[in-house]
C-alpha atoms as a PDB file:
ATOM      1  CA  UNK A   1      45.384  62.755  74.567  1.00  0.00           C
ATOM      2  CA  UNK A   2      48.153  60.900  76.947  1.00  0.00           C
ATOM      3  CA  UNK A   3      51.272  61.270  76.178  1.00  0.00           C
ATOM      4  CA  UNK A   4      53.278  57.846  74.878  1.00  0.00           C
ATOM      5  CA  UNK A   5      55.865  57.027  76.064  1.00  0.00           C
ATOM      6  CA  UNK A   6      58.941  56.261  73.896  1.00  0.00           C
ATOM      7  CA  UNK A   7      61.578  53.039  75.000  1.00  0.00           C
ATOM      8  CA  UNK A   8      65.038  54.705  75.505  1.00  0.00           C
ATOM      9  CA  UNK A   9      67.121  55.737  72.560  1.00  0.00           C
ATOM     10  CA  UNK A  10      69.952  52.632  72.742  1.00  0.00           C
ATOM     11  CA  UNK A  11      73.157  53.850  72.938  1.00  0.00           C
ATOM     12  CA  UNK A  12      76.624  52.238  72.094  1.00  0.00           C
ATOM     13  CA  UNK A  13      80.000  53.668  72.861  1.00  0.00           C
ATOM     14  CA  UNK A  14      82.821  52.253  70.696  1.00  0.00           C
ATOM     15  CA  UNK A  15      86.063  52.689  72.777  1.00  0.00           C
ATOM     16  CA  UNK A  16      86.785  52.458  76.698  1.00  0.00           C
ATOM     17  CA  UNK A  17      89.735  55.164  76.908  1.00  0.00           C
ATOM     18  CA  UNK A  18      89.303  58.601  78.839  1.00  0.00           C
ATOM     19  CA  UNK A  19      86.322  59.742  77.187  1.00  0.00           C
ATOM     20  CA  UNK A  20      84.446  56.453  76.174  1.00  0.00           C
ATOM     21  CA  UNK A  21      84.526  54.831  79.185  1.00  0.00           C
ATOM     22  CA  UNK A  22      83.223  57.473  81.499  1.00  0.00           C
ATOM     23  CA  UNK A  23      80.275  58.257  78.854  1.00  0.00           C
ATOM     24  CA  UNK A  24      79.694  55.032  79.207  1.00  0.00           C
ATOM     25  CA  UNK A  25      79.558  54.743  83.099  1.00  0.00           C
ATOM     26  CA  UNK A  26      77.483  58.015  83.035  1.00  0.00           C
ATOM     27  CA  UNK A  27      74.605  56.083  80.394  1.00  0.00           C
ATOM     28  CA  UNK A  28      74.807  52.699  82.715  1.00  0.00           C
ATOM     29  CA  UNK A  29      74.320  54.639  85.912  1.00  0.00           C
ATOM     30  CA  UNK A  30      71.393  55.929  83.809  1.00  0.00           C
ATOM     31  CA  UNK A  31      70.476  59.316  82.200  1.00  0.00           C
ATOM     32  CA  UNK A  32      66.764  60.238  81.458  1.00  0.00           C
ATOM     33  CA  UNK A  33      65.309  58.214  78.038  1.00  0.00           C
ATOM     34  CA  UNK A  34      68.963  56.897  76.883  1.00  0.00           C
ATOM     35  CA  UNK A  35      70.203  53.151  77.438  1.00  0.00           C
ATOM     36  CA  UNK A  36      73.513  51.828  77.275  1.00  0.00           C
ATOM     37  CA  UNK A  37      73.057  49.078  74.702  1.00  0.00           C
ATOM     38  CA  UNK A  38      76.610  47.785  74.249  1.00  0.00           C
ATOM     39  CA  UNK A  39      80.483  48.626  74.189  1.00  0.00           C
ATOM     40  CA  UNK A  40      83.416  48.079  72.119  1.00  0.00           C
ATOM     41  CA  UNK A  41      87.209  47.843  72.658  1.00  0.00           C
ATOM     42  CA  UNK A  42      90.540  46.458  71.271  1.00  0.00           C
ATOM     43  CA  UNK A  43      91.034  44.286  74.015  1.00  0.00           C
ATOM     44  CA  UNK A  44      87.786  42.487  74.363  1.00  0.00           C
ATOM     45  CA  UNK A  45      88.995  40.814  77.525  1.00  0.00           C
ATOM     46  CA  UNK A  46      90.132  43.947  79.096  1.00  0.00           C
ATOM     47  CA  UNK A  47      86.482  45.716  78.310  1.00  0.00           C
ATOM     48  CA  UNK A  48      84.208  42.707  79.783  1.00  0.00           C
ATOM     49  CA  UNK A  49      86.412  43.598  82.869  1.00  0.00           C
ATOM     50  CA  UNK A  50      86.128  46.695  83.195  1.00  0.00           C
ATOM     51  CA  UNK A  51      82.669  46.686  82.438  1.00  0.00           C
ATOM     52  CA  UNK A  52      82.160  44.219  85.308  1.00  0.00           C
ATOM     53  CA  UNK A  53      81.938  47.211  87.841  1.00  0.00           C
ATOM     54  CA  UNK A  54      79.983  49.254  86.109  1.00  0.00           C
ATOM     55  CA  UNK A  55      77.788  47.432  84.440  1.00  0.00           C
ATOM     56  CA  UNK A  56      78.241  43.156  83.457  1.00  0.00           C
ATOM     57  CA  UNK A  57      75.566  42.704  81.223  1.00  0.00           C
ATOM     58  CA  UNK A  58      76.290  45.653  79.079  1.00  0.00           C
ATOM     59  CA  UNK A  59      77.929  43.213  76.179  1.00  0.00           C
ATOM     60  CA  UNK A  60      81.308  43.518  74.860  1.00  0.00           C
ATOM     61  CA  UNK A  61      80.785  43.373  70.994  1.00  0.00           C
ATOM     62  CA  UNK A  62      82.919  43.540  67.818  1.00  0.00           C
ATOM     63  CA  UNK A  63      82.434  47.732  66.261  1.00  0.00           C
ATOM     64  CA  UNK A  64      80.821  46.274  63.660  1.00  0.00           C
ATOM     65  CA  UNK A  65      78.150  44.962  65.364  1.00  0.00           C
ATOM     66  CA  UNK A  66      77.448  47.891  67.437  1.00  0.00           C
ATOM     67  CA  UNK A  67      74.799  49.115  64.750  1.00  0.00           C
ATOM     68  CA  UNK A  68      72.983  45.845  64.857  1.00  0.00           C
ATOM     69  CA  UNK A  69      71.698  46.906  68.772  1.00  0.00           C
ATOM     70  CA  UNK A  70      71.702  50.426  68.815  1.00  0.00           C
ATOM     71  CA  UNK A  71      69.990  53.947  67.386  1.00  0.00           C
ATOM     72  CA  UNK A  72      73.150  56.139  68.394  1.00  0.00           C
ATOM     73  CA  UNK A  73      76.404  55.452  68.037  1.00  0.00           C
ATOM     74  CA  UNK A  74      79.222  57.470  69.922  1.00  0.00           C
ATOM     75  CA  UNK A  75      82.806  57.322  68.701  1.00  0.00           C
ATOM     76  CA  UNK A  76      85.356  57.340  71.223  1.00  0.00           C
ATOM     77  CA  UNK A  77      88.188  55.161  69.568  1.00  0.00           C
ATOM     78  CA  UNK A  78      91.537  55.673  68.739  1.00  0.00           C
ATOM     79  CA  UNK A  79      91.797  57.731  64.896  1.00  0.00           C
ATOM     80  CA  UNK A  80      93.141  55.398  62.878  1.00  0.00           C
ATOM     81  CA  UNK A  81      89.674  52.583  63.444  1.00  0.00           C
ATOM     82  CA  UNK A  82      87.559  55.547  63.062  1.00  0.00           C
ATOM     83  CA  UNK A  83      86.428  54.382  60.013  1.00  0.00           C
ATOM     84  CA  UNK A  84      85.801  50.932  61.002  1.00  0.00           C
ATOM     85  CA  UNK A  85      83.135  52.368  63.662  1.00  0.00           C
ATOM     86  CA  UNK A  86      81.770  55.175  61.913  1.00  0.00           C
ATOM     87  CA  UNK A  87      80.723  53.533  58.320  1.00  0.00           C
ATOM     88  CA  UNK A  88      79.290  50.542  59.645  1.00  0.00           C
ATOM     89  CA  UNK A  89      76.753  52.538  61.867  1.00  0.00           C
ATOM     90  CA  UNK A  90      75.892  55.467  58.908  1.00  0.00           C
ATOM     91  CA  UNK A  91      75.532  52.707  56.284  1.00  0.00           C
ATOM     92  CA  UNK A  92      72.718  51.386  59.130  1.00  0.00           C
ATOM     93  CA  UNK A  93      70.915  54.877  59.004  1.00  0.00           C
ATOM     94  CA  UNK A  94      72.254  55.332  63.051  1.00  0.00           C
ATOM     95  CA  UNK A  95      73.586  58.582  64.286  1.00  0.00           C
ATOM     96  CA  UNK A  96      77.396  58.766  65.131  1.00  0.00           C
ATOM     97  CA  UNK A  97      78.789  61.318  67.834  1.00  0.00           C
ATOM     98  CA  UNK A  98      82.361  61.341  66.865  1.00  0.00           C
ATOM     99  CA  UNK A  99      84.966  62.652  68.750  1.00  0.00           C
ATOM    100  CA  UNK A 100      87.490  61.921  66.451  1.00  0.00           C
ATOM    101  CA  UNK A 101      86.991  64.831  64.184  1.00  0.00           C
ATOM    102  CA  UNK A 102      90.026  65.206  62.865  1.00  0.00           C
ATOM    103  CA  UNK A 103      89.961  61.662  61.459  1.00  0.00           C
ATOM    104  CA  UNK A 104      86.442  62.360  59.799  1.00  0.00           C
ATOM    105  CA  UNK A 105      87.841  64.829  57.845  1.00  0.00           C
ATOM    106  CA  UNK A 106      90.389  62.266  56.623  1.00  0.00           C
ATOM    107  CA  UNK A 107      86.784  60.861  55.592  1.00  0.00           C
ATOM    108  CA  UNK A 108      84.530  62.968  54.153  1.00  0.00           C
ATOM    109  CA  UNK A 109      82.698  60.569  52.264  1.00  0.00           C
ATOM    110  CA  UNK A 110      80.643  59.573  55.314  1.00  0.00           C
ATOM    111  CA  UNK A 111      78.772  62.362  54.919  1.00  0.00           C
ATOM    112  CA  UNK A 112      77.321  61.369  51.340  1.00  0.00           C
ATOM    113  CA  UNK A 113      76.784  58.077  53.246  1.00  0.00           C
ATOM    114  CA  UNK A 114      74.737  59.662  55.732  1.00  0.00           C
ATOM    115  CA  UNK A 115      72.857  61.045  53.280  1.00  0.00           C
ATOM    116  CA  UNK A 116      71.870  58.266  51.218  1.00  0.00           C
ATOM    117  CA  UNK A 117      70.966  56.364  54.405  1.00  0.00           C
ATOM    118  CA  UNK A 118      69.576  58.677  56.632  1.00  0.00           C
ATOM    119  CA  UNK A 119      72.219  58.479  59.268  1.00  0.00           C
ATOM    120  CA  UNK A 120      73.403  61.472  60.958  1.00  0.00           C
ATOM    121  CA  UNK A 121      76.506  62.754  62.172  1.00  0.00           C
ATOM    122  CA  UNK A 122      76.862  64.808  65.396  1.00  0.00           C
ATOM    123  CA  UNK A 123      79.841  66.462  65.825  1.00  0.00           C
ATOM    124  CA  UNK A 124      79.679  67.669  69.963  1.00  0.00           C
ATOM    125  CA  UNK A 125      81.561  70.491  71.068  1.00  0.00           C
ATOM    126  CA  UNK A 126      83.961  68.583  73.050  1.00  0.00           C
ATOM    127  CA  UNK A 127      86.650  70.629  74.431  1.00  0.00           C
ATOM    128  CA  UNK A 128      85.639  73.991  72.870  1.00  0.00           C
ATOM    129  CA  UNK A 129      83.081  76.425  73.515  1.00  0.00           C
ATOM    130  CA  UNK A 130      80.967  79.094  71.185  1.00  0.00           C
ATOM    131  CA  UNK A 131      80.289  76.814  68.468  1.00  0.00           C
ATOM    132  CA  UNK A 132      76.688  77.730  68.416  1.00  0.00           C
ATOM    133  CA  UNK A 133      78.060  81.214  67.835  1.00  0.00           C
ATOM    134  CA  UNK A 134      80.476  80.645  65.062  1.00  0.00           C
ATOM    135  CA  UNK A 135      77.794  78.330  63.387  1.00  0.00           C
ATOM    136  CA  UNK A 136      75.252  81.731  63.305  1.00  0.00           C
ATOM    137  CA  UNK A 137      77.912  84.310  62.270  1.00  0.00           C
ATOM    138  CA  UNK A 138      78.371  81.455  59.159  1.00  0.00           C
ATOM    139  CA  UNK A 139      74.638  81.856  58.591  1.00  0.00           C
ATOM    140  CA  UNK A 140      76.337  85.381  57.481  1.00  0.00           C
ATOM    141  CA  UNK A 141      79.844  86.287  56.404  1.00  0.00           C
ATOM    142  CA  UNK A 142      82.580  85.314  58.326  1.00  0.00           C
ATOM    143  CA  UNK A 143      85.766  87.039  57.599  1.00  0.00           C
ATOM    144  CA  UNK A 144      88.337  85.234  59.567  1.00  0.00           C
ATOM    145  CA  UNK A 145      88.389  82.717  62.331  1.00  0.00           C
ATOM    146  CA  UNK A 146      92.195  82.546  64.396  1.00  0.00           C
ATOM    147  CA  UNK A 147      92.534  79.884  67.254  1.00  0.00           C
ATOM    148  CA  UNK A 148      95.282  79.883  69.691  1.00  0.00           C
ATOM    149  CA  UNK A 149      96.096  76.457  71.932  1.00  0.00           C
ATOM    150  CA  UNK A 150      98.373  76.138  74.440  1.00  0.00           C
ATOM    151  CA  UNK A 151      98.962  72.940  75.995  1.00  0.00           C
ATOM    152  CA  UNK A 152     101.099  71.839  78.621  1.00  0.00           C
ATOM    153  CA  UNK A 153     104.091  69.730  76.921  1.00  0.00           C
ATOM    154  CA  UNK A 154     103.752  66.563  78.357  1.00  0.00           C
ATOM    155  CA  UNK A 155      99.632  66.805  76.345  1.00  0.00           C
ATOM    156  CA  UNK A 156     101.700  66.987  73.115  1.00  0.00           C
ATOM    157  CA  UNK A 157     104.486  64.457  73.343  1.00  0.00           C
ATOM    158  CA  UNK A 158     103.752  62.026  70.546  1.00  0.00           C
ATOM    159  CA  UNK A 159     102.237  64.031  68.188  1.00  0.00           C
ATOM    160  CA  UNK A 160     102.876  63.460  64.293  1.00  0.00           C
ATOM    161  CA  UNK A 161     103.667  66.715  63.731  1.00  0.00           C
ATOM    162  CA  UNK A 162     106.765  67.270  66.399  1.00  0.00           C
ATOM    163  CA  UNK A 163     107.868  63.628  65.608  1.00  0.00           C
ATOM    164  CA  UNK A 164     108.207  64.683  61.753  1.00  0.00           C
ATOM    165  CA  UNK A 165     109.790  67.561  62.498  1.00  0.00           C
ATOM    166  CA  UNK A 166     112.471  66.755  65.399  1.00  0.00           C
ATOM    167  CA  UNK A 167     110.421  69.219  67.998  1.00  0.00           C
ATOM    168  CA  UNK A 168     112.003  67.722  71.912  1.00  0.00           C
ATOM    169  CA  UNK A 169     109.647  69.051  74.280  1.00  0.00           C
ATOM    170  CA  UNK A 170     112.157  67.779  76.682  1.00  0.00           C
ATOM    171  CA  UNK A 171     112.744  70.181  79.890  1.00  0.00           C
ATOM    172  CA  UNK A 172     111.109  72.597  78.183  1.00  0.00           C
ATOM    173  CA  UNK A 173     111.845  76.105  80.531  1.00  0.00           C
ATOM    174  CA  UNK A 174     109.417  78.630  78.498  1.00  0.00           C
ATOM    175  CA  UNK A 175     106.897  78.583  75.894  1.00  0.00           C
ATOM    176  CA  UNK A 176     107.321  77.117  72.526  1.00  0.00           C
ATOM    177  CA  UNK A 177     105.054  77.569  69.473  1.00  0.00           C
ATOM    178  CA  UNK A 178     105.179  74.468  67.827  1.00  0.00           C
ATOM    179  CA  UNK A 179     102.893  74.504  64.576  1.00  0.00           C
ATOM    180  CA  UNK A 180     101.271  77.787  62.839  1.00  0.00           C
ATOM    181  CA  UNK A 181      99.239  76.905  59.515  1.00  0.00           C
ATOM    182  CA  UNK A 182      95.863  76.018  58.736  1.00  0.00           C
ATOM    183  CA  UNK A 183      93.325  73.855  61.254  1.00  0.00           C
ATOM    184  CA  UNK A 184      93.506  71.565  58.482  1.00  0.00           C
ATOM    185  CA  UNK A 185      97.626  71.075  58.873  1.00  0.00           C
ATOM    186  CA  UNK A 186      96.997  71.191  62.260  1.00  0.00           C
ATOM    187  CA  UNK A 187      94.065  68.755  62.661  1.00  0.00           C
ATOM    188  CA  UNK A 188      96.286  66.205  60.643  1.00  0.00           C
ATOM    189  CA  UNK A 189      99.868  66.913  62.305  1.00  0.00           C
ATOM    190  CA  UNK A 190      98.186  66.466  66.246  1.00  0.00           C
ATOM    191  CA  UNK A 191      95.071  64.042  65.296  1.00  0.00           C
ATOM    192  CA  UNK A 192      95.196  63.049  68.953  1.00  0.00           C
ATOM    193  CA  UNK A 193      94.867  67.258  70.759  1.00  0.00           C
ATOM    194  CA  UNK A 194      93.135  69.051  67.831  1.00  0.00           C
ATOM    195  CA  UNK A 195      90.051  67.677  67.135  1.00  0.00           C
ATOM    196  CA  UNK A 196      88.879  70.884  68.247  1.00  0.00           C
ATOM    197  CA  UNK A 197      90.499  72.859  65.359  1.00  0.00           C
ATOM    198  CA  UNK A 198      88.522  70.799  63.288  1.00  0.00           C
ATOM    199  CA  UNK A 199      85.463  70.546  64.676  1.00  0.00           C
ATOM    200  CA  UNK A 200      85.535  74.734  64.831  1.00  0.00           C
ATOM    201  CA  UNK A 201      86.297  75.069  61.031  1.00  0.00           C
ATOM    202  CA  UNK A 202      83.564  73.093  60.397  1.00  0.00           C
ATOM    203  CA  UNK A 203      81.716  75.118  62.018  1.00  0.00           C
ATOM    204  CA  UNK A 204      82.714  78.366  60.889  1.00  0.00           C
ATOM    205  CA  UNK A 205      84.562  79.149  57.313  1.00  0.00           C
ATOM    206  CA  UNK A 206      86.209  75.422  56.562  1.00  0.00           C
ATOM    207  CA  UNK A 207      89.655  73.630  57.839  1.00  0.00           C
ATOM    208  CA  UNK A 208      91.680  75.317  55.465  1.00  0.00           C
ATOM    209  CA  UNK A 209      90.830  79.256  55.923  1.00  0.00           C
ATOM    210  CA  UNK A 210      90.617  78.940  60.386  1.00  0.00           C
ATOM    211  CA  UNK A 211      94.588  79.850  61.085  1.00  0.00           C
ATOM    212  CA  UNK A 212      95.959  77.944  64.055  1.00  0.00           C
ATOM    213  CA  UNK A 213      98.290  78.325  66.245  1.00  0.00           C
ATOM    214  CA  UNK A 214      99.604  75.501  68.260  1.00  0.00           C
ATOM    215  CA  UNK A 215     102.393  76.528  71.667  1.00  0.00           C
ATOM    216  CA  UNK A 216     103.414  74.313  74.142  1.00  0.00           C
ATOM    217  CA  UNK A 217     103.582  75.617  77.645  1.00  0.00           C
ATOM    218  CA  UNK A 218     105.342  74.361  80.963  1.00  0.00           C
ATOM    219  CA  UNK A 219     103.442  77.724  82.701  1.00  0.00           C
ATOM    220  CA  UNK A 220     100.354  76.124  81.790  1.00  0.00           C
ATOM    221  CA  UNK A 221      98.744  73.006  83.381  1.00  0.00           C
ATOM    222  CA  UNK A 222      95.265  73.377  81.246  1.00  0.00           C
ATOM    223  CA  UNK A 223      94.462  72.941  77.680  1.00  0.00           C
ATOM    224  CA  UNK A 224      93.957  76.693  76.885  1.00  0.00           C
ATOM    225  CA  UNK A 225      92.356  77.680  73.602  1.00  0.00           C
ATOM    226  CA  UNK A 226      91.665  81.166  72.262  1.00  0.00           C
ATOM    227  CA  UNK A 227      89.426  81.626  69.108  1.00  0.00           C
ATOM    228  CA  UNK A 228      89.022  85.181  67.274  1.00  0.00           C
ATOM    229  CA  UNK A 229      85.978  85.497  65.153  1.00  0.00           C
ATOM    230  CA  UNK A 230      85.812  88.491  62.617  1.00  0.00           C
ATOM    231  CA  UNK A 231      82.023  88.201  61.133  1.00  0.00           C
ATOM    232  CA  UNK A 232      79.743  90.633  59.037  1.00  0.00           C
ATOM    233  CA  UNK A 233      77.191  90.278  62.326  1.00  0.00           C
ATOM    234  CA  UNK A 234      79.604  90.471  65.080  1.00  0.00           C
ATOM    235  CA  UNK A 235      83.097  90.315  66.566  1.00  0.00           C
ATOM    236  CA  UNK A 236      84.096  88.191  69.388  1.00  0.00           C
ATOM    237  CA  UNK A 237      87.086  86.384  71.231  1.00  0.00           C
ATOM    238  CA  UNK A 238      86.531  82.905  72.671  1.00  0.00           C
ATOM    239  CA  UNK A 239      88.205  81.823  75.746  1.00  0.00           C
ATOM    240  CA  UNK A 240      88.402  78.524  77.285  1.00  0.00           C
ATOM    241  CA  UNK A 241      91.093  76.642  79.936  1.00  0.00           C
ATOM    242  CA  UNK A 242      89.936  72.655  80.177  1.00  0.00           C
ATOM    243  CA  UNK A 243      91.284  70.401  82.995  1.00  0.00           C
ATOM    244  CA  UNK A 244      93.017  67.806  81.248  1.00  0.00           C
ATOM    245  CA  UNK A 245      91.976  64.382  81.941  1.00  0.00           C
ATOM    246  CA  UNK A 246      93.313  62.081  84.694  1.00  0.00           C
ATOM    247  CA  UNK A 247      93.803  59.352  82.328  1.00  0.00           C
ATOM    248  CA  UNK A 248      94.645  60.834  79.559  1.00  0.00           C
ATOM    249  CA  UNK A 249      96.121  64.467  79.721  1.00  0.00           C
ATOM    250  CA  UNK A 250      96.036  64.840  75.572  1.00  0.00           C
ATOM    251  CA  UNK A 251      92.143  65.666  75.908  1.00  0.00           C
ATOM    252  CA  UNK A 252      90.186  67.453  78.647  1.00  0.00           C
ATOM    253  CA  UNK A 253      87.592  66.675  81.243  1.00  0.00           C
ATOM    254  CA  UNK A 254      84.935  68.686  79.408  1.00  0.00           C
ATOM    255  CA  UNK A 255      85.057  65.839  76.464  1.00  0.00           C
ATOM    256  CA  UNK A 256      82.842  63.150  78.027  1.00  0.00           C
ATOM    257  CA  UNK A 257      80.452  66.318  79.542  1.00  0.00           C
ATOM    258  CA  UNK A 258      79.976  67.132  76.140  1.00  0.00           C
ATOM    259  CA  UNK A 259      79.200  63.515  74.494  1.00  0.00           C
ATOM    260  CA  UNK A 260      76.998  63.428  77.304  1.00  0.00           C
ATOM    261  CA  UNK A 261      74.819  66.623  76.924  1.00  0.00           C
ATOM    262  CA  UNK A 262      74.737  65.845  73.392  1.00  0.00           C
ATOM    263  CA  UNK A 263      72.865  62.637  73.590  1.00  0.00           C
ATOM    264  CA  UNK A 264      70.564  64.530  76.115  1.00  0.00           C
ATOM    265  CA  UNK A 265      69.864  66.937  73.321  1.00  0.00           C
ATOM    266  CA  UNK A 266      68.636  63.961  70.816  1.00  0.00           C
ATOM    267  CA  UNK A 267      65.880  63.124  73.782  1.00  0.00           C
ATOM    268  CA  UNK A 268      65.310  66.877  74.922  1.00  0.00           C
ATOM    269  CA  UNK A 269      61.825  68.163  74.860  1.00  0.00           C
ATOM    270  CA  UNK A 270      63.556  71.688  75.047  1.00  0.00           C
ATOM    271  CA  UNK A 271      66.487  72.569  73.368  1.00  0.00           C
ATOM    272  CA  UNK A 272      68.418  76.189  74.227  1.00  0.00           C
ATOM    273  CA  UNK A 273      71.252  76.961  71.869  1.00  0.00           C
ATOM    274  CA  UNK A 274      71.780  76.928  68.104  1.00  0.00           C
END
């Protein structure tokens, strides 16, 4: 029997920043069975003309529209509209690739959403590696999960967290540990750096039992995280150093890579990993 063919899963990218923007170059320049359907920004304006180089019939459309013309939904917008993108396109039965993690677990309710609907969510690694690892050893017993980040300062200015507390990274000389708690506290004190700490307790043993440690580092000019697992199965250490981002140095290169190979995986005919 021949094979039939399937149109392109329609994609829409809500936010232009860092990460949304260059997904969303990478889908118009065209990836295998995956369309760019439509885009969404604050500044409308500002997104048609950016758009115009890369792609000027891609339409610039309000977030909650972006259901209406697409099967996949990726979420690349600033936290605090997360909601605003994310329950239109669940109530719709689409999937949403957030990278805003730590602002879906400001909104957990989404998930029972999803459910009734049929929607999906797809968290992607983003900036961290070894989830697929962390996500078997939960199959089992996992005893602890640690993650260390070090960030070079200027990736932390403007965080919640230091502004609450009255941390200068000013002319910082030497290293500075700047948070120690729970990925939860974390997740909500640096919504803008840690999505990973969130998106690795939910992956392992939950937000509030993965410890985190949070340092920033002038010796550093990568986004350095280090992840200890302690599981019935197995034992292992995690190591990753990301390039941060031209545009924005809070999040690293790796980001858009991984929105990108996620989406691949929704159209993969083979699928290696957990």
């Amino acid at each position: 029997m021949a094979r039939t063919e399937s149109p392109p899963l329609r994609v829409a990218v809500a936010g232009l920043g860092a990460v949304g923007f260059e997904v969303a170059k990478r889908l118009a320049e065209g990836l295998d069975d995956l369309s760019l359907a439509a885009v969404s920004a604050r500044d409308r304006a500002a997104a048609e003309a950016r758009m115009t180089g890369v792609d000027a019939a891609v339409p610039v459309l309000p977030v909650e529209a972006l259901a209406e013309v697409a099967d996949v939904v990726v979420e690349c917008a600033p936290a605090a509209v997360f909601p605003l993108v994310a329950e239109p396109a669940l109530r719709a039965g689409r999937v949403l690739i957030p990278i805003s993690v730590a602002a879906l677990m400001e909104h957990l309710y989404l998930v029972d959403v999803a459910k009734g609907s049929g929607g999906r969510i797809l968290v992607p690694s983003g900036a961290l590696l070894g989830l697929d690892a962390v996500r078997a050893a939960a199959a089992g017993e996992i005893h602890s999960v640690r993650m260390v980040t070090r960030k070079p300062p200027g990736g932390l200015v403007g965080a919640p967290y230091l502004e609450a507390h009255g941390i200068n990274l000013d002319n910082l000389s030497e290293p500075l540990q700047v948070f120690s708690g729970t990925a939860r506290e974390g997740a909500a004190g640096f919504p803008a750096n840690l999505n990973v700490a969130a998106a690795l307790g939910l992956a392992g043993i939950g937000l509030d039992r993965t410890e985190l440690e949070i340092w920033a580092d002038p010796g550093v000019s990568r986004n350095c995280h280090r992840i200890v697992v302690e599981a019935d199965s197995a034992r292992f250490t995690l190591e990753i150093e990301n390039i941060p981002s031209e545009a924005n140095p809070r999040t690293g290169r790796l980001v858009a890579n991984s929105v990108v190979a996620s989406l691949q995986r929704l159209v993969a005919p083979l699928i290696v990993g957990t």
